[in-house]
N, C-alpha and C. Protein backbone atom coordinates (compact mmCIF):
# COMPACT_ATOMS: atom_id res chain seq x y z
N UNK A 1 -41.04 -162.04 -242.37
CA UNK A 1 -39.66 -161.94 -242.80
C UNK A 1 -38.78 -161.75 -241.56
N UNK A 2 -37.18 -162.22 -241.91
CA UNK A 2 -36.73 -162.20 -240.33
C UNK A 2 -36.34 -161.00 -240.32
N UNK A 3 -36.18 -160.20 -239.52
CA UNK A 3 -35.41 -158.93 -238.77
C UNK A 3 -34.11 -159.05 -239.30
N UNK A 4 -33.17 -160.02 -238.95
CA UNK A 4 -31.74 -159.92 -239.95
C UNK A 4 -31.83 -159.25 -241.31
N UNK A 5 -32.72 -159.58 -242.11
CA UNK A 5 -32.63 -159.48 -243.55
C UNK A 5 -32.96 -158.30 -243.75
N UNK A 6 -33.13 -157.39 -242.94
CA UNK A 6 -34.22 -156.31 -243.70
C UNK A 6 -32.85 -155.24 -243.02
N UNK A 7 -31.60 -155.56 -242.43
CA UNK A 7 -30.45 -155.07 -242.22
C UNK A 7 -30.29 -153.89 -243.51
N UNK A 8 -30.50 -152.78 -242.91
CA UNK A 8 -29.59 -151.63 -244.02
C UNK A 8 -28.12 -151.39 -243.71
N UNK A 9 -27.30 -151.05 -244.76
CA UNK A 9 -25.99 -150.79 -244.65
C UNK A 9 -25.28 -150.02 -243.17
N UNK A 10 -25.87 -148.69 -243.07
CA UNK A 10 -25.85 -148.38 -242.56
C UNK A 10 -26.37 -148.85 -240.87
N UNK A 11 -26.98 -149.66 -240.63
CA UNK A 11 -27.39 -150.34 -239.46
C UNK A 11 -26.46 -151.79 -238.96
N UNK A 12 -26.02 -152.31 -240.35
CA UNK A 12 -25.06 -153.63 -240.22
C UNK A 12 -23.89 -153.37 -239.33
N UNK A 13 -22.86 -152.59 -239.42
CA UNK A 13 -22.21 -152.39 -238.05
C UNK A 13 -22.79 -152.21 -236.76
N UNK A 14 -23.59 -151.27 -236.53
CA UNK A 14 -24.33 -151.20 -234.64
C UNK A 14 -24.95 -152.40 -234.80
N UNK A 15 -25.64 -153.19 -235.48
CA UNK A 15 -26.42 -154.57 -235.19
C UNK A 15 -24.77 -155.45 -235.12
N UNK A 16 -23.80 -155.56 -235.57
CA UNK A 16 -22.89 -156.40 -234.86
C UNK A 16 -22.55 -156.57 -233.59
N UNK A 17 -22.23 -155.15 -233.12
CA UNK A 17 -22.30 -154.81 -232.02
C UNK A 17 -22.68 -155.20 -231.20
N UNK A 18 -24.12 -154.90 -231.12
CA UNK A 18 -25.12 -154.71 -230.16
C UNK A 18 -25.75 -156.63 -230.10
N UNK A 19 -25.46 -157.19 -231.45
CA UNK A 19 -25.94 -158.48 -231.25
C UNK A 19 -25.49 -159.10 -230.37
N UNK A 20 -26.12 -160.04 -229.67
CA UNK A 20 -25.88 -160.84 -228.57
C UNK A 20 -24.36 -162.22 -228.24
N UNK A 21 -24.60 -162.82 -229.42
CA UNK A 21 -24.37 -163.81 -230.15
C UNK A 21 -22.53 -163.98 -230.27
N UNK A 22 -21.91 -162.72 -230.18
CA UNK A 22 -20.40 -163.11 -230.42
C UNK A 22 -20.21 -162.35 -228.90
N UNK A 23 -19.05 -162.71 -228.85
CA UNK A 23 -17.92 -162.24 -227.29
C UNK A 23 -17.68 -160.80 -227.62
N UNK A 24 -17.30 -159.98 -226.63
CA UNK A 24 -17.08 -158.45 -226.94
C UNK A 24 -16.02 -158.13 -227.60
N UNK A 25 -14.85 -158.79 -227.48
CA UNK A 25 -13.34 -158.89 -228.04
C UNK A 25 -14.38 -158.86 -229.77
N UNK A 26 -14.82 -160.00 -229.55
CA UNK A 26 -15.02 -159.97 -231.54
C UNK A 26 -15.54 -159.43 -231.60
N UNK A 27 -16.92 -158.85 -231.38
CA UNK A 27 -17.70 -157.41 -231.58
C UNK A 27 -16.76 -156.31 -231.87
N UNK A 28 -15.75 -156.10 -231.14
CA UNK A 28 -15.22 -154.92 -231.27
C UNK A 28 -14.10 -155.03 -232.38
N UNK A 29 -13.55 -156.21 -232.55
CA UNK A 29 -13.05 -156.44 -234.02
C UNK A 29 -13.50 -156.12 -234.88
N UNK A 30 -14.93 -157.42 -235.05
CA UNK A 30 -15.41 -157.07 -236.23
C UNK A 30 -15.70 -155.61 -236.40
N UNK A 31 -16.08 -154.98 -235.39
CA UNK A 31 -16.81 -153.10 -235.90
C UNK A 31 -15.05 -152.43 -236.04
N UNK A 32 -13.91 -152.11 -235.58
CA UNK A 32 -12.39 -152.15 -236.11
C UNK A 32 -12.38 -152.48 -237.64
N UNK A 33 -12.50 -153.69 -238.07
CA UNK A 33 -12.19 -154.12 -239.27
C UNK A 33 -12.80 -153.93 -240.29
N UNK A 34 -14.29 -153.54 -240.22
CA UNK A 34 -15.57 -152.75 -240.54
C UNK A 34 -15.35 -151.06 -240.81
N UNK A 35 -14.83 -150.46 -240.30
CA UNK A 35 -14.43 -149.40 -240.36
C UNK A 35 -13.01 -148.76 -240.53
N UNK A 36 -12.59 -150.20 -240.47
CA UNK A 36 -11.01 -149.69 -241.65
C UNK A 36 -11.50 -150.00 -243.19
N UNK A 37 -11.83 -151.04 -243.14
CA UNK A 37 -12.46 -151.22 -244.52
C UNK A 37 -13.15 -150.25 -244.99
N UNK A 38 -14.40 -149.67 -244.78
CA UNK A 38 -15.04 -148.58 -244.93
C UNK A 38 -14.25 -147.68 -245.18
N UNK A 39 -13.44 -146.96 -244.69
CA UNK A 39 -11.97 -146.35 -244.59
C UNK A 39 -11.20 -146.25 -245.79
N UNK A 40 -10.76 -147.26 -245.88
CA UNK A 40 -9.93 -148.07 -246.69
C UNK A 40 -10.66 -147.98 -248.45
N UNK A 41 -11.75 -148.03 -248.07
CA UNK A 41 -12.85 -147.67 -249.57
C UNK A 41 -12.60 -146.58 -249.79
N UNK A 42 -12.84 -145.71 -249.22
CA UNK A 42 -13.30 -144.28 -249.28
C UNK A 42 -11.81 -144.24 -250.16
N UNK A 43 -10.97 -144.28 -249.07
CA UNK A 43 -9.42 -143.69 -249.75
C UNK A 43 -9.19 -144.39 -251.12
N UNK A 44 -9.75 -145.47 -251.69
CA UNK A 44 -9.46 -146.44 -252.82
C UNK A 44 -10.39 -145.61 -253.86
N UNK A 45 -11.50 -145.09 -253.20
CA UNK A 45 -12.54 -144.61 -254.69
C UNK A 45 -12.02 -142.96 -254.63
N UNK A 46 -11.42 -142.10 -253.58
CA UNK A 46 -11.47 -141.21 -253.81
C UNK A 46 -9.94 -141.16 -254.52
N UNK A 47 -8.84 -141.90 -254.59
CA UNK A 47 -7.80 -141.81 -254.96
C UNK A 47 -8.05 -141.63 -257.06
N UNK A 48 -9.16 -142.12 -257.14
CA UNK A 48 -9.96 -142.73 -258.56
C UNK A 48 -10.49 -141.15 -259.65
N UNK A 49 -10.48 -140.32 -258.29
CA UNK A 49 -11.51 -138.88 -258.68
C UNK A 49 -10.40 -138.21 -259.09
N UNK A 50 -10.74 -137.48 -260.21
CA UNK A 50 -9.81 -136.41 -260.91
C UNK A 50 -9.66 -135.75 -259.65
N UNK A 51 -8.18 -135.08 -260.05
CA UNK A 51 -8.40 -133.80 -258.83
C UNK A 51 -9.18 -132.62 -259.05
N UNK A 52 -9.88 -131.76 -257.77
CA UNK A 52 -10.92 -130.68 -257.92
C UNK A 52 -10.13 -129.59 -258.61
N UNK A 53 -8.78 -129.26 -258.09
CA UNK A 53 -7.43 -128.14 -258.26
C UNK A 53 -7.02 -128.86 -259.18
N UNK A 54 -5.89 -127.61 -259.91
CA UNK A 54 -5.05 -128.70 -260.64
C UNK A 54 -3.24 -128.02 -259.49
N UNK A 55 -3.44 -128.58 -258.19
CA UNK A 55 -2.58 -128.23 -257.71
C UNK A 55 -2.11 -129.56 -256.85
N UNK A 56 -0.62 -130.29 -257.21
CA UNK A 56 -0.55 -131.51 -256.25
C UNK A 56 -0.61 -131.95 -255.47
N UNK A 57 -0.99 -133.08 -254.72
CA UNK A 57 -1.42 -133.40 -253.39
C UNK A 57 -2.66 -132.89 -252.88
N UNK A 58 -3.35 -132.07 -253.54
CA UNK A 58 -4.79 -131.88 -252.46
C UNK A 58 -5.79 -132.99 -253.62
N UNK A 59 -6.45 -133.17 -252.24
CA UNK A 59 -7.90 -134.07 -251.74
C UNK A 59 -8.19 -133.81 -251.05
N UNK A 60 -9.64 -134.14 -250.96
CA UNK A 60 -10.54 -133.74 -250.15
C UNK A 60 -10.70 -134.63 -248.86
N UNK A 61 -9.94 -136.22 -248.65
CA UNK A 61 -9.67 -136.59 -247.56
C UNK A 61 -10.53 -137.44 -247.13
N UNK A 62 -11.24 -137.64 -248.07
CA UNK A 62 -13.00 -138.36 -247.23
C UNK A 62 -12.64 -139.43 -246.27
N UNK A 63 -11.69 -140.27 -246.46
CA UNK A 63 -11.53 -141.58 -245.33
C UNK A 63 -11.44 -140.91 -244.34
N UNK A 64 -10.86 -139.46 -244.00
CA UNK A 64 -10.58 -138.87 -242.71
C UNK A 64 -11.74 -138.68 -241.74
N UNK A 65 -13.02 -138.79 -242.47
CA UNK A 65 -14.28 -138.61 -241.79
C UNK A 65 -15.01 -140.00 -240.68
N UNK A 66 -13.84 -140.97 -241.26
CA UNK A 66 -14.61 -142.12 -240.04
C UNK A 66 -13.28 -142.24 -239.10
N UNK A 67 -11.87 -141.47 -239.38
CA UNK A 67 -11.25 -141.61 -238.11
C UNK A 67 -11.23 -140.72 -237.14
N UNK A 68 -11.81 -139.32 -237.88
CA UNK A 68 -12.57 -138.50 -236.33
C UNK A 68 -13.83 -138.55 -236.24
N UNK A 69 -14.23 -139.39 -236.91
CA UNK A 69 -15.89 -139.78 -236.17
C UNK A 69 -15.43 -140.96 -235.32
N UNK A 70 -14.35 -141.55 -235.16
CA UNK A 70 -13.76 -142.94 -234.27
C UNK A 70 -13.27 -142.26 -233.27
N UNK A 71 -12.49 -140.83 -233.18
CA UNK A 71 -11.64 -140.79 -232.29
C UNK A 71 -12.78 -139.78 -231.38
N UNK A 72 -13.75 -139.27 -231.94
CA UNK A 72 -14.67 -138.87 -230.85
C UNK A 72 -16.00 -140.02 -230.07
N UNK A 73 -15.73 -141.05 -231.02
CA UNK A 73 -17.59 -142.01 -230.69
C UNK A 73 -16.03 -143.11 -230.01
N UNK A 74 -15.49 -143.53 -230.40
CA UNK A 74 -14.57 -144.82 -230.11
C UNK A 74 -13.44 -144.57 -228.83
N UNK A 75 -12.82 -143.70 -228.83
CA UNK A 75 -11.83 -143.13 -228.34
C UNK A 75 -10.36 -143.49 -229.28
N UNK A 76 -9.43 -143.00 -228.94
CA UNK A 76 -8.29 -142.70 -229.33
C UNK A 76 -7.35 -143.73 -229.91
N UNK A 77 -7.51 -145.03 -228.99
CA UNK A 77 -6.61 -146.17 -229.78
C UNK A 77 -7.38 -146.60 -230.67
N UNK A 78 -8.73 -146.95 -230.63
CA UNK A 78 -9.32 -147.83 -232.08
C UNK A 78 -8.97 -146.98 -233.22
N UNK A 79 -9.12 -145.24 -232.89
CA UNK A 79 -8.96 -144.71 -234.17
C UNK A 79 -7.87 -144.98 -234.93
N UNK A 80 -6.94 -144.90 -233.80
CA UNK A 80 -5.37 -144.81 -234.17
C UNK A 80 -5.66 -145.96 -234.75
N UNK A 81 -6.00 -147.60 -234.51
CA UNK A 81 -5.48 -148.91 -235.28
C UNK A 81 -6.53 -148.51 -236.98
N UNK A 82 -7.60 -147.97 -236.66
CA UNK A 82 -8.20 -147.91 -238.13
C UNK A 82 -7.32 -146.77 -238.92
N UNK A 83 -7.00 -146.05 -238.54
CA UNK A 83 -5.89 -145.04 -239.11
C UNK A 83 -4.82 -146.02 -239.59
N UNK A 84 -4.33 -146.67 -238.69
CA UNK A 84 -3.02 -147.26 -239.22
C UNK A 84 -3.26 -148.51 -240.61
N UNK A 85 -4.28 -148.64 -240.15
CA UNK A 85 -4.60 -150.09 -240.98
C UNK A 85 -4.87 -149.74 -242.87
N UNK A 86 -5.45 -148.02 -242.62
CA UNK A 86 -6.06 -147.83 -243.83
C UNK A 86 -4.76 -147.04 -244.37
N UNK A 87 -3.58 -146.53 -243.95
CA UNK A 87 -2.65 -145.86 -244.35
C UNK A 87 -1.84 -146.94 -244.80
N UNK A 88 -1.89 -148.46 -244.09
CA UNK A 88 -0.76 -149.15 -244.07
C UNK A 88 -1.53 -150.03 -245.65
N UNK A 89 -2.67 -150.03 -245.88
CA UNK A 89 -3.51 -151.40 -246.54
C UNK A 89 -3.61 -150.47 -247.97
N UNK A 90 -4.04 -148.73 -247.70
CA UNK A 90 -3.92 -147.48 -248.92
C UNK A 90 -2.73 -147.95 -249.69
N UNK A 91 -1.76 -148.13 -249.40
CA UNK A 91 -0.16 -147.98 -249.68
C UNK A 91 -0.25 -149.52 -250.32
N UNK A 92 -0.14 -150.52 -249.70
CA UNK A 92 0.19 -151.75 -250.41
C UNK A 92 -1.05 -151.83 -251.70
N UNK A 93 -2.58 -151.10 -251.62
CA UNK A 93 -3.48 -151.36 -252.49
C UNK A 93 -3.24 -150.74 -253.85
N UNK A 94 -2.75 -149.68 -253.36
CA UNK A 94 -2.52 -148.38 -254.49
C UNK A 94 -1.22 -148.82 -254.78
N UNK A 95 -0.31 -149.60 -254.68
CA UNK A 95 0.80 -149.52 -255.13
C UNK A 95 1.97 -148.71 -254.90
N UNK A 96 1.32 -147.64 -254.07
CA UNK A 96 2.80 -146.38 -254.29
C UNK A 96 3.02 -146.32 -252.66
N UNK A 97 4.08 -147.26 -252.38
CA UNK A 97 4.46 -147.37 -250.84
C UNK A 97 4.99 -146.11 -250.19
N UNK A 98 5.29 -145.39 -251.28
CA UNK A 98 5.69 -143.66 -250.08
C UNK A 98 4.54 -143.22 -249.94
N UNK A 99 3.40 -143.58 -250.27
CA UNK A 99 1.98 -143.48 -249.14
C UNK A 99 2.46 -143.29 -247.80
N UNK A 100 2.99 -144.50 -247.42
CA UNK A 100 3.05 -144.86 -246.04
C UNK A 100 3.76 -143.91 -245.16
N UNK A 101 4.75 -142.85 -246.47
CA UNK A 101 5.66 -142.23 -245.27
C UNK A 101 4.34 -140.87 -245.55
N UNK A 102 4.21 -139.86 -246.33
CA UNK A 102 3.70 -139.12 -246.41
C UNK A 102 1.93 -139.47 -245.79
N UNK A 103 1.18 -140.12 -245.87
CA UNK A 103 0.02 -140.47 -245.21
C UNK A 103 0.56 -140.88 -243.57
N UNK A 104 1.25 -141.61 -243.68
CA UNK A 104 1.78 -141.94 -241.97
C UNK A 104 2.15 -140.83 -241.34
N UNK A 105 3.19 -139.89 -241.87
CA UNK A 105 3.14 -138.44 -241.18
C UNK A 105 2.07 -137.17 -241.24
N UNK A 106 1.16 -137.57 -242.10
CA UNK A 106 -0.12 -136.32 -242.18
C UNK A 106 -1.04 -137.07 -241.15
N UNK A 107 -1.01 -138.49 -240.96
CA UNK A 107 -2.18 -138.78 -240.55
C UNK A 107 -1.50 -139.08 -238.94
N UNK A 108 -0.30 -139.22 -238.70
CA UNK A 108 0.02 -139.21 -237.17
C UNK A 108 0.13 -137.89 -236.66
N UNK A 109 0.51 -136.65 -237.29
CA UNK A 109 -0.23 -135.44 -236.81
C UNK A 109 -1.01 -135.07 -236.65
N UNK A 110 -2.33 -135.63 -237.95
CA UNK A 110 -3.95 -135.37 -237.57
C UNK A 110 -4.58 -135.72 -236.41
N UNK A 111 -4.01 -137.04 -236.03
CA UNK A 111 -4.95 -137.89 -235.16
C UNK A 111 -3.94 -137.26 -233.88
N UNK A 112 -3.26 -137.06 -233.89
CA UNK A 112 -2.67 -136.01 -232.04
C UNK A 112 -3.54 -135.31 -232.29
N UNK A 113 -3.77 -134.36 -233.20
CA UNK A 113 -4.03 -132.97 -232.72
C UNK A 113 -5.50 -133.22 -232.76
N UNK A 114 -6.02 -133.99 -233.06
CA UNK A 114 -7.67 -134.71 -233.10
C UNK A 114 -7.78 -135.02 -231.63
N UNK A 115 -6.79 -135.49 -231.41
CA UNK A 115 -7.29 -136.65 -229.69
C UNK A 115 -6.94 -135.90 -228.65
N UNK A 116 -5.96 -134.56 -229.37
CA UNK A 116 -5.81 -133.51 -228.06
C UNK A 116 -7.52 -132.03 -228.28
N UNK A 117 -7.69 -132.08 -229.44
CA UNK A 117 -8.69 -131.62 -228.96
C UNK A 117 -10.12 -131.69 -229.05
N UNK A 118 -10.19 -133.15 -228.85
CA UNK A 118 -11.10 -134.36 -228.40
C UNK A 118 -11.46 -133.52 -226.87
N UNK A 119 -10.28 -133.06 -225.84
CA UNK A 119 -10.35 -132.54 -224.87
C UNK A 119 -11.24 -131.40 -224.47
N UNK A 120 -11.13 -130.87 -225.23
CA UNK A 120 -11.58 -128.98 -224.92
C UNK A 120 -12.82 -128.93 -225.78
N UNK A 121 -13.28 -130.22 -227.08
CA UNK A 121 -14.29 -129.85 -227.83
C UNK A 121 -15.18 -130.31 -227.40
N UNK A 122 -16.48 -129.87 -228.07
CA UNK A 122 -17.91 -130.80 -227.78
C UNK A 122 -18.63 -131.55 -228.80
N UNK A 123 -19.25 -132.62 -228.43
CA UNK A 123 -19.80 -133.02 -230.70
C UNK A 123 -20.46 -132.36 -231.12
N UNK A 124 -20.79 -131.29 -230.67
CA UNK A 124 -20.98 -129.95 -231.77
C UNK A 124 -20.10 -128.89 -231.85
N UNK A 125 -19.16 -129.23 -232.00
CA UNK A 125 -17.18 -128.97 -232.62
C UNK A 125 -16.73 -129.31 -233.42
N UNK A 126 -17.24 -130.91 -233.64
CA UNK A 126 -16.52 -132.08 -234.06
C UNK A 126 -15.87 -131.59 -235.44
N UNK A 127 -16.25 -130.20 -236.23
CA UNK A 127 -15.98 -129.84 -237.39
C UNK A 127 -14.54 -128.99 -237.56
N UNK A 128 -14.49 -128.17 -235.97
CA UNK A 128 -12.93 -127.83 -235.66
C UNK A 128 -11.93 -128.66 -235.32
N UNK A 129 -12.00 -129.92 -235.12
CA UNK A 129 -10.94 -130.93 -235.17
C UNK A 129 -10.86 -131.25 -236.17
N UNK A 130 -11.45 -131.25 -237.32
CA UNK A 130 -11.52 -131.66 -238.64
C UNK A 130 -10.61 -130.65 -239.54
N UNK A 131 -10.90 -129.28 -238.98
CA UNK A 131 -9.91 -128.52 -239.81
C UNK A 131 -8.71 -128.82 -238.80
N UNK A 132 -8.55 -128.34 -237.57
CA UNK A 132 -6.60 -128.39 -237.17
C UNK A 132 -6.60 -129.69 -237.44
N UNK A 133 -6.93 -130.85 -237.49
CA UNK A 133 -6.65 -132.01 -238.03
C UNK A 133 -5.55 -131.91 -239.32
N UNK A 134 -6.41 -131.26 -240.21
CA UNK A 134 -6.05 -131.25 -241.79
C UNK A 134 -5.04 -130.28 -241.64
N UNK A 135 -4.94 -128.78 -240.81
CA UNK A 135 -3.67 -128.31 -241.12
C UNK A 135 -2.41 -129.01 -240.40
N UNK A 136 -2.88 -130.05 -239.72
CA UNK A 136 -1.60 -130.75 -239.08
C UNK A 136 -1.21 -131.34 -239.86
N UNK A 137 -2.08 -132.51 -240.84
CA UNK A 137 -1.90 -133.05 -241.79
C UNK A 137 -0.83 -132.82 -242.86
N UNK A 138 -1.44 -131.42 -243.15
CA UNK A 138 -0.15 -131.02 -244.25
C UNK A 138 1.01 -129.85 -243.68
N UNK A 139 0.93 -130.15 -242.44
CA UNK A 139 2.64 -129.85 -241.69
C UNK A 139 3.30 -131.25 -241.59
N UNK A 140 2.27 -132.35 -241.38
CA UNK A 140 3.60 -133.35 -240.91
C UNK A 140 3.79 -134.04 -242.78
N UNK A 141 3.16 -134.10 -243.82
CA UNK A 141 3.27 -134.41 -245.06
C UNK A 141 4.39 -133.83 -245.74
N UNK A 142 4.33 -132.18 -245.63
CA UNK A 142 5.01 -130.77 -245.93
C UNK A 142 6.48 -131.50 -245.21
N UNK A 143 6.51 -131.93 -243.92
CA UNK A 143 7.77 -132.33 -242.94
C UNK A 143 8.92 -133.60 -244.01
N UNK A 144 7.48 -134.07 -244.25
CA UNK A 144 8.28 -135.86 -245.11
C UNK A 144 8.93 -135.05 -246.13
N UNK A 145 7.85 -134.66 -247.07
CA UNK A 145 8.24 -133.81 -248.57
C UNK A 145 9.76 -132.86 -248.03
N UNK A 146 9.77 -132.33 -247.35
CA UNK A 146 11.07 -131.66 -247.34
C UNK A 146 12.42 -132.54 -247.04
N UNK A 147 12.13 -133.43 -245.49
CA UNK A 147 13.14 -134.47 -245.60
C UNK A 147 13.30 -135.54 -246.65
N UNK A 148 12.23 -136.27 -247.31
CA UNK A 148 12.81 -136.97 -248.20
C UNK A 148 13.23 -136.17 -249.67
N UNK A 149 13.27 -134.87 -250.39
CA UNK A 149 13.88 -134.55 -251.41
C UNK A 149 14.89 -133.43 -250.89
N UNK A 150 15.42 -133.03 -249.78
CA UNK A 150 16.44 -132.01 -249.13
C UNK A 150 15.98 -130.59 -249.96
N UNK A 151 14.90 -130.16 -249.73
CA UNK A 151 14.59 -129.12 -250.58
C UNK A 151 13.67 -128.35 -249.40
N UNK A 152 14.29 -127.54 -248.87
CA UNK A 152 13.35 -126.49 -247.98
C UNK A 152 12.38 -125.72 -248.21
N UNK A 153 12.93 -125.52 -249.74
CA UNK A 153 11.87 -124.44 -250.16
C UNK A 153 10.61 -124.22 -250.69
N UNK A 154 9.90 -126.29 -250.67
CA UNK A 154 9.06 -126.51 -250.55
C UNK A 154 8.30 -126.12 -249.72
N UNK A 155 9.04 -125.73 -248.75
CA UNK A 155 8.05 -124.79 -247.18
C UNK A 155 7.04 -123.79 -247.77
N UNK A 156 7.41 -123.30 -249.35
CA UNK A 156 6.75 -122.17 -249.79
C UNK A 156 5.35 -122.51 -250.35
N UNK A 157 5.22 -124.18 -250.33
CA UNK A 157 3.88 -124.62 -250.90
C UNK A 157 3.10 -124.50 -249.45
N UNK A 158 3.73 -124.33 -248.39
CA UNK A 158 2.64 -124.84 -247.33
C UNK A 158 1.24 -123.90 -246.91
N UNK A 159 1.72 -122.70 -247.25
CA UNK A 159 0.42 -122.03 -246.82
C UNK A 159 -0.62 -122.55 -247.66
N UNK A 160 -0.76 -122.70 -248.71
CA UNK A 160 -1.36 -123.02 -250.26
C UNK A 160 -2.41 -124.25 -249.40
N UNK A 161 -1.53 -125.73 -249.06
CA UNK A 161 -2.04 -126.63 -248.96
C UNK A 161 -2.92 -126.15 -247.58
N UNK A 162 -2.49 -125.16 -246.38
CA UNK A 162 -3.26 -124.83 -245.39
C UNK A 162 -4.35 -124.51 -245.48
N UNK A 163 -4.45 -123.15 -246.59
CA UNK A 163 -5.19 -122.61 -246.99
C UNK A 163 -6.29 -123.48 -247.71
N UNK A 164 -6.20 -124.34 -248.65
CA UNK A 164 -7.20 -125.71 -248.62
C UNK A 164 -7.29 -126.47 -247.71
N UNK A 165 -6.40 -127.07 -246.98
CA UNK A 165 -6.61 -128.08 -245.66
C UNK A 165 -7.62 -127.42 -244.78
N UNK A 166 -7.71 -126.12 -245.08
CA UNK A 166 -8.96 -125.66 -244.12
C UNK A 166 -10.88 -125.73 -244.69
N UNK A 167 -10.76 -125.63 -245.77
CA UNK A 167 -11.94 -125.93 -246.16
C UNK A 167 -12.19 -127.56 -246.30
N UNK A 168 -11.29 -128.20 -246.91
CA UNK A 168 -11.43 -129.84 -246.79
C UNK A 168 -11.58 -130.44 -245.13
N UNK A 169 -10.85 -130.05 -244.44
CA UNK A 169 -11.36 -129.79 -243.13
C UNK A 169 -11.80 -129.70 -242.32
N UNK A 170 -12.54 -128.55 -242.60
CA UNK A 170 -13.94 -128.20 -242.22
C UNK A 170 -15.00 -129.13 -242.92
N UNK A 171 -15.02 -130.03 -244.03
CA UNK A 171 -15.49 -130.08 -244.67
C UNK A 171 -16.33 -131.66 -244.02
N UNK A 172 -14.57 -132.41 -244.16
CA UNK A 172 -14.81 -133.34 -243.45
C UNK A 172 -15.14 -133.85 -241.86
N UNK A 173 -14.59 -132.59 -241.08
CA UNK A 173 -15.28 -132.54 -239.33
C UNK A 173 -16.61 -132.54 -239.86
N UNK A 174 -17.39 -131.52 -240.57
CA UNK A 174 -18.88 -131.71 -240.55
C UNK A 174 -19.50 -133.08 -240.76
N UNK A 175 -19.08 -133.64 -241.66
CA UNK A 175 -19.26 -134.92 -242.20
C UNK A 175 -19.24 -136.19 -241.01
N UNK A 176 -17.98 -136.16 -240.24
CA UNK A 176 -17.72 -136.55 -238.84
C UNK A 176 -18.85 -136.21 -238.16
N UNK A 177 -19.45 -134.79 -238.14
CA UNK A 177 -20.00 -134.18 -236.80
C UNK A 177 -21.53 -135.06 -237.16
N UNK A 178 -21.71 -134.71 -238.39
CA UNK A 178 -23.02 -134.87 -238.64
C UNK A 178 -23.23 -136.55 -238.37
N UNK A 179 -22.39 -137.40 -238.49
CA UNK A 179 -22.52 -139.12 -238.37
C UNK A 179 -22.71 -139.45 -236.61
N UNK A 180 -21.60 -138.07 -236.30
CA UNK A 180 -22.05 -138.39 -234.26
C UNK A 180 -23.25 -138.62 -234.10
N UNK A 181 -23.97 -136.93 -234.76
CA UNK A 181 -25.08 -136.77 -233.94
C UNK A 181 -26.07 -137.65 -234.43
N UNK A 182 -26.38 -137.94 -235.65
CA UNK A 182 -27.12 -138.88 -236.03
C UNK A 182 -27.03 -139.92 -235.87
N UNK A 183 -25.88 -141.27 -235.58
CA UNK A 183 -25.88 -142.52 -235.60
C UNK A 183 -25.49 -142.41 -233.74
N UNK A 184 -26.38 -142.71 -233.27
CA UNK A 184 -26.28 -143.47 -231.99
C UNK A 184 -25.64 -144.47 -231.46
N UNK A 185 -24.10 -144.29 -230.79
CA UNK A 185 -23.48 -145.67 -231.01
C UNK A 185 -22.88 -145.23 -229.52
């Protein structure tokens, strides 16, 4: 039997990669477009799940787990384009285009405060960028929500969402941490 075929899911991206056969530009596309998609799933099936709370806006975030597993294995711009791609592709899929402002501002705070402490961490950290990730998340979300309805006093939900953004968080850095150490890339 050939070696192609016996490809597990999980192996089909690093065998793009690593295959001989395309130019590096497309290698590195295709594994980009591979992992927005992947991405892009996650956020499509988890949007599908009742919520765990019955309190608005929390999730558990799962797509967030392959853009800081990108911004520690990839570095900083691929994450950023799979970030952008799955916030920008979430929004037109799901229908509800103020995605784009509220996901575009949780997720352009996550990924700073991810790629700044990308710096000081080690991939056995990778689970504390995952939480200040998520409480950045719902400061720059918390930021939209107040400017787009002129209501400040939404500020009073924010500890609430912190106070979960830290276990989802944590939840998802592990998830991140655990794909470093195990997938060799």
């Amino acid at each position: 039997m050939h070696t192609d075929a016996l490809l597990s899911g999980k192996n089909l991206i690093f065998y793009i990669v690593r295959k001989g056969d395309c130019s590096l530009k497309t290698k590195k596309l295709t594994l980009l477009g591979l992992l927005s998609a992947i991405a892009l799933t996650i956020f499509m099936v988890e949007a599908q799940i009742p919520a765990l709370v019955p309190i608005p806006g929390i999730k558990l975030g799962l797509s967030n787990i392959v853009t800081v597993w990108a911004v520690f294995t990839m570095g900083p711009k691929k994450a950023a384009l799979i970030l952008s791609a799955r916030v920008f592709l979430g929004a037109v899929f799901s229908g509800q285009m103020s995605t784009i402002l509220y996901s575009g501002a949780g997720g352009a705070c996550a990924i700073g405060i991810t790629i700044l402490s990308r710096k000081f961490l080690t991939k056995k950290q990778i689970w504390i960028a995952g939480v200040l990730g998520s409480i950045a998340h719902c400061i720059g979300q918390m930021a939209v929500a107040i400017g787009v309805t002129l209501t400040p006093g939404l500020a009073a939900y924010l500890p609430v969402m912190i106070a979960i953004g830290i276990f989802t968080g944590a939840f998802t850095g592990l998830c991140a941490q655990f794909l470093t150490e195990r997938l060799k890339f």
